[in-house]
N, C-alpha and C. Protein backbone atom coordinates (compact mmCIF):
# COMPACT_ATOMS: atom_id res chain seq x y z
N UNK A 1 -2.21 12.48 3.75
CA UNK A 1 -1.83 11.62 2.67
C UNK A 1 -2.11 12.26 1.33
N UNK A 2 -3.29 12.86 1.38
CA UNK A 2 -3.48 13.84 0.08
C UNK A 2 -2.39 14.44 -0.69
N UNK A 3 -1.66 15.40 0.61
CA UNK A 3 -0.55 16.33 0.64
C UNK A 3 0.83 15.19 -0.67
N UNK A 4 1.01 14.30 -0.24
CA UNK A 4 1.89 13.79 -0.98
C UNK A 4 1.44 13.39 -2.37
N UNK A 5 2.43 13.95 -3.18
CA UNK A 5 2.48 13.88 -4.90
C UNK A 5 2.44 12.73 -4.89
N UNK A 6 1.65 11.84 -5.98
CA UNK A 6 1.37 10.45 -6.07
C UNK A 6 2.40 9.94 -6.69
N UNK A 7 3.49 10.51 -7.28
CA UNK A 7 4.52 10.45 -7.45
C UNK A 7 5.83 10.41 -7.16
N UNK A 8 5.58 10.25 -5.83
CA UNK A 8 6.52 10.06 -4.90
C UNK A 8 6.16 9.37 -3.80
N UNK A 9 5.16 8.67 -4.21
CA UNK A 9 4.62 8.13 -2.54
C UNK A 9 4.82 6.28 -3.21
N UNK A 10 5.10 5.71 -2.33
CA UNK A 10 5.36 4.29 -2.19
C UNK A 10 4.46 3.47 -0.62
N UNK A 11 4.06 2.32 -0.75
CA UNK A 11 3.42 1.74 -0.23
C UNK A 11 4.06 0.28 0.31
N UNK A 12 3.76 -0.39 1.77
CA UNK A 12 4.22 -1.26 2.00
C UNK A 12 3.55 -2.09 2.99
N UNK A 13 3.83 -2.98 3.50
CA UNK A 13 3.31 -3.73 4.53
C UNK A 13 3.34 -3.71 5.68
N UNK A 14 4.83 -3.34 6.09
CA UNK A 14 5.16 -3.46 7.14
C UNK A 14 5.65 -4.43 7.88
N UNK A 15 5.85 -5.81 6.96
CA UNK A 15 5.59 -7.28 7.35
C UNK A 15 6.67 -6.92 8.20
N UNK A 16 7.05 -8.26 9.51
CA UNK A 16 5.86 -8.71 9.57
C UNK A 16 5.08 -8.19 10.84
N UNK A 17 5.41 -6.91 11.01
CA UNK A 17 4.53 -6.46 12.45
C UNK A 17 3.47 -5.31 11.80
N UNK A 18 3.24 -4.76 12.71
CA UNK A 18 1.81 -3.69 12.59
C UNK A 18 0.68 -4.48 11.45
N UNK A 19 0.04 -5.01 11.65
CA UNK A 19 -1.06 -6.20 10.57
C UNK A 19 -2.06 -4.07 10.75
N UNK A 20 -2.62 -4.35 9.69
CA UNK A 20 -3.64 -3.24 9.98
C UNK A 20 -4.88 -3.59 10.69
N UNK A 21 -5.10 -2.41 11.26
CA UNK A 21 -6.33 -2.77 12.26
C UNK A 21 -7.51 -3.01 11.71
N UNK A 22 -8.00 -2.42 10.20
CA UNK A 22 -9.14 -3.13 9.87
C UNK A 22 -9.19 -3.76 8.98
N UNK A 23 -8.37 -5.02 9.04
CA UNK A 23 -8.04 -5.77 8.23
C UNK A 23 -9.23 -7.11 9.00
N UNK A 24 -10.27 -8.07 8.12
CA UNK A 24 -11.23 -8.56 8.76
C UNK A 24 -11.23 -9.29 7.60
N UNK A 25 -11.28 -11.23 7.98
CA UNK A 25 -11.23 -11.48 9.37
C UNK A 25 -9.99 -11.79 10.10
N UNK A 26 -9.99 -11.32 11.23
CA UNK A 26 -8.18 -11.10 11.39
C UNK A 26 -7.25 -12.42 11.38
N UNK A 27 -6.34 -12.39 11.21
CA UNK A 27 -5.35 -13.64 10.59
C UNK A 27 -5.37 -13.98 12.22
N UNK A 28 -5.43 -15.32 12.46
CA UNK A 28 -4.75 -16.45 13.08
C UNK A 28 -3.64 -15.99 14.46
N UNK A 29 -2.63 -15.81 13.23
CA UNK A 29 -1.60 -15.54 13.64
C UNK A 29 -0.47 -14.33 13.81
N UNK A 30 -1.52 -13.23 13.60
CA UNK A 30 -1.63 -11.84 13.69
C UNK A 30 -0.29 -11.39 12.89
N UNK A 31 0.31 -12.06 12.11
CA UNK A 31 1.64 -11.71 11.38
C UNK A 31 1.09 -10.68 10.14
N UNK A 32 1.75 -9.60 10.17
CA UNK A 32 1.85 -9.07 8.75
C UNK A 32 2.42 -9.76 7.63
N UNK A 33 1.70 -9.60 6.38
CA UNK A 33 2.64 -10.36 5.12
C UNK A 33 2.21 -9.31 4.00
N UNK A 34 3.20 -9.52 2.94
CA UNK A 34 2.72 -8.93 1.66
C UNK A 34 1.54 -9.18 1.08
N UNK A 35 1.22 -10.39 1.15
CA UNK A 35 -0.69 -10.33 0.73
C UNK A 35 -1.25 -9.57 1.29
N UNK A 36 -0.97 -8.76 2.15
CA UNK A 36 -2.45 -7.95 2.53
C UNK A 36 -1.69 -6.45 1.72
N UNK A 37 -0.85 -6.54 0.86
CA UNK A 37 -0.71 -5.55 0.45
C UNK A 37 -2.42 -4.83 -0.37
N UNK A 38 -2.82 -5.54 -1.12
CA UNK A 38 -4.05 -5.28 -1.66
C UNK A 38 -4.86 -4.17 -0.40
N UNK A 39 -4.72 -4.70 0.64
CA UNK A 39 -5.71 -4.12 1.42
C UNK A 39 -4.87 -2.48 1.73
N UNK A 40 -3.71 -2.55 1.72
CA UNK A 40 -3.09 -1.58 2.24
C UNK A 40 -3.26 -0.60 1.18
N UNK A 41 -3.20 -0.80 0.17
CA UNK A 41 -3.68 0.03 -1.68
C UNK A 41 -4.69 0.43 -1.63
N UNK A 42 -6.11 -0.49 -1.16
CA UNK A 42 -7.24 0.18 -1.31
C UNK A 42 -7.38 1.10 -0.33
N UNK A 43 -7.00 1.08 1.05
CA UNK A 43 -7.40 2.26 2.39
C UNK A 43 -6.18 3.30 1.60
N UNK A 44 -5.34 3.22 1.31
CA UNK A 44 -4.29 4.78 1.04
C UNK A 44 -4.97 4.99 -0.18
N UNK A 45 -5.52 4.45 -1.39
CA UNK A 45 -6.27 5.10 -2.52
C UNK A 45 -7.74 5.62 -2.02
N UNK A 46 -8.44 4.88 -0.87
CA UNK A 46 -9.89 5.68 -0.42
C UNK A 46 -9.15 6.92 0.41
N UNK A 47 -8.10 7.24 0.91
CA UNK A 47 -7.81 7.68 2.02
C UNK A 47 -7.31 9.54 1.01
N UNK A 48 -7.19 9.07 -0.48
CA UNK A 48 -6.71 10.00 -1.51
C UNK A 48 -7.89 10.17 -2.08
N UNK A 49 -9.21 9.41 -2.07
CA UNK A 49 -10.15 9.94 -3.12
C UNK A 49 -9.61 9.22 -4.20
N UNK A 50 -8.76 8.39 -4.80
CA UNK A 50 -8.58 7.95 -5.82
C UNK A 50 -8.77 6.77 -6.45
N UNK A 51 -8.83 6.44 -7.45
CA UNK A 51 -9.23 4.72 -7.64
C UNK A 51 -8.01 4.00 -7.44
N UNK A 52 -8.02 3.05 -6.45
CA UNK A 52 -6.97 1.97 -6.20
C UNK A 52 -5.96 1.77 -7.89
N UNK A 53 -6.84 1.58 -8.74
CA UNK A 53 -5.98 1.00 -9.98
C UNK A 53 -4.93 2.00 -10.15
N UNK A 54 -5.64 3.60 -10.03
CA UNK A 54 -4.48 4.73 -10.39
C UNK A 54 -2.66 4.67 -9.53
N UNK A 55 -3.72 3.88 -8.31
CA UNK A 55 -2.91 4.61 -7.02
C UNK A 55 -1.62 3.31 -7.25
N UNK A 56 -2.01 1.65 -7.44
CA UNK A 56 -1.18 0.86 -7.85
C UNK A 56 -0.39 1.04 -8.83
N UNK A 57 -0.80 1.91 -10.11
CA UNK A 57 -0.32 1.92 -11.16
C UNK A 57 1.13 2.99 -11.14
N UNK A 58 1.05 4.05 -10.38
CA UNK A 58 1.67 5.26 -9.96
C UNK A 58 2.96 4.53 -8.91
N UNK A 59 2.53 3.88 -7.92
CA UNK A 59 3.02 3.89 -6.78
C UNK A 59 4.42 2.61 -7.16
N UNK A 60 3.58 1.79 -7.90
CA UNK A 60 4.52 0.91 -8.98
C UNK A 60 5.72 1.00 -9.45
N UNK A 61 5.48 2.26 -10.17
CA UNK A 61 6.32 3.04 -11.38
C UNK A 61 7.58 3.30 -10.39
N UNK A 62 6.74 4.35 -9.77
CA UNK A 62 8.09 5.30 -8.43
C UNK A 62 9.06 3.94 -7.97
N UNK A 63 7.94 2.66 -7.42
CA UNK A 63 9.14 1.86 -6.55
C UNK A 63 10.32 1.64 -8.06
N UNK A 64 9.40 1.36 -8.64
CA UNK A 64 10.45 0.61 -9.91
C UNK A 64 11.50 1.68 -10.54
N UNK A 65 11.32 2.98 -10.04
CA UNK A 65 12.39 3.89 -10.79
C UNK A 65 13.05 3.98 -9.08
N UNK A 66 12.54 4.60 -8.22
CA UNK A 66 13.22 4.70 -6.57
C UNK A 66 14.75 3.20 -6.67
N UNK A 67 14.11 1.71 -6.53
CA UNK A 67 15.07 0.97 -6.69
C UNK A 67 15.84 0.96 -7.94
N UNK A 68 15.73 1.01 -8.91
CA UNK A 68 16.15 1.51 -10.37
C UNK A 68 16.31 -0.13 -11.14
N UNK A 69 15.03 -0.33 -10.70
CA UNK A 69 14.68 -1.78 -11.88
C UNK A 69 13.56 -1.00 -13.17
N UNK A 70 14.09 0.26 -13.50
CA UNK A 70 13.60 1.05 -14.37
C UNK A 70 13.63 0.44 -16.08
């Protein structure tokens, strides 16, 4: 994950399957959703060494120029 320019990397959920595995305490109803996006930001920003805020702030930008709501 390092390997990828933070500038080109985008982040997602997956909803609504694959829930992450250390996601605690586990949902109910084992569905993936966009709220656990938070959680998915902080493990790929620890997973870079970087502070979550950078990694939201970056990853943001790209979706918003990638779809072109620029």
């Amino acid at each position: 994950m390092r390997l990828i320019p933070l500038d080109r990397l985008m982040i997602e959920t997956d909803a609504p399957y694959l829930l992450p595995r250390d996601l605690q305490p586990k949902p109910r109803s084992r569905r993936n959703e966009p709220k656990y996006l938070p959680h998915v930001l902080a493990t790929v920003a620890a997973c870079r060494g970087e502070p979550p805020e950078a990694v939201a702030e970056a990853t943001t930008s790209h979706a918003l120029r990638f779809f072109g709501f620029e």
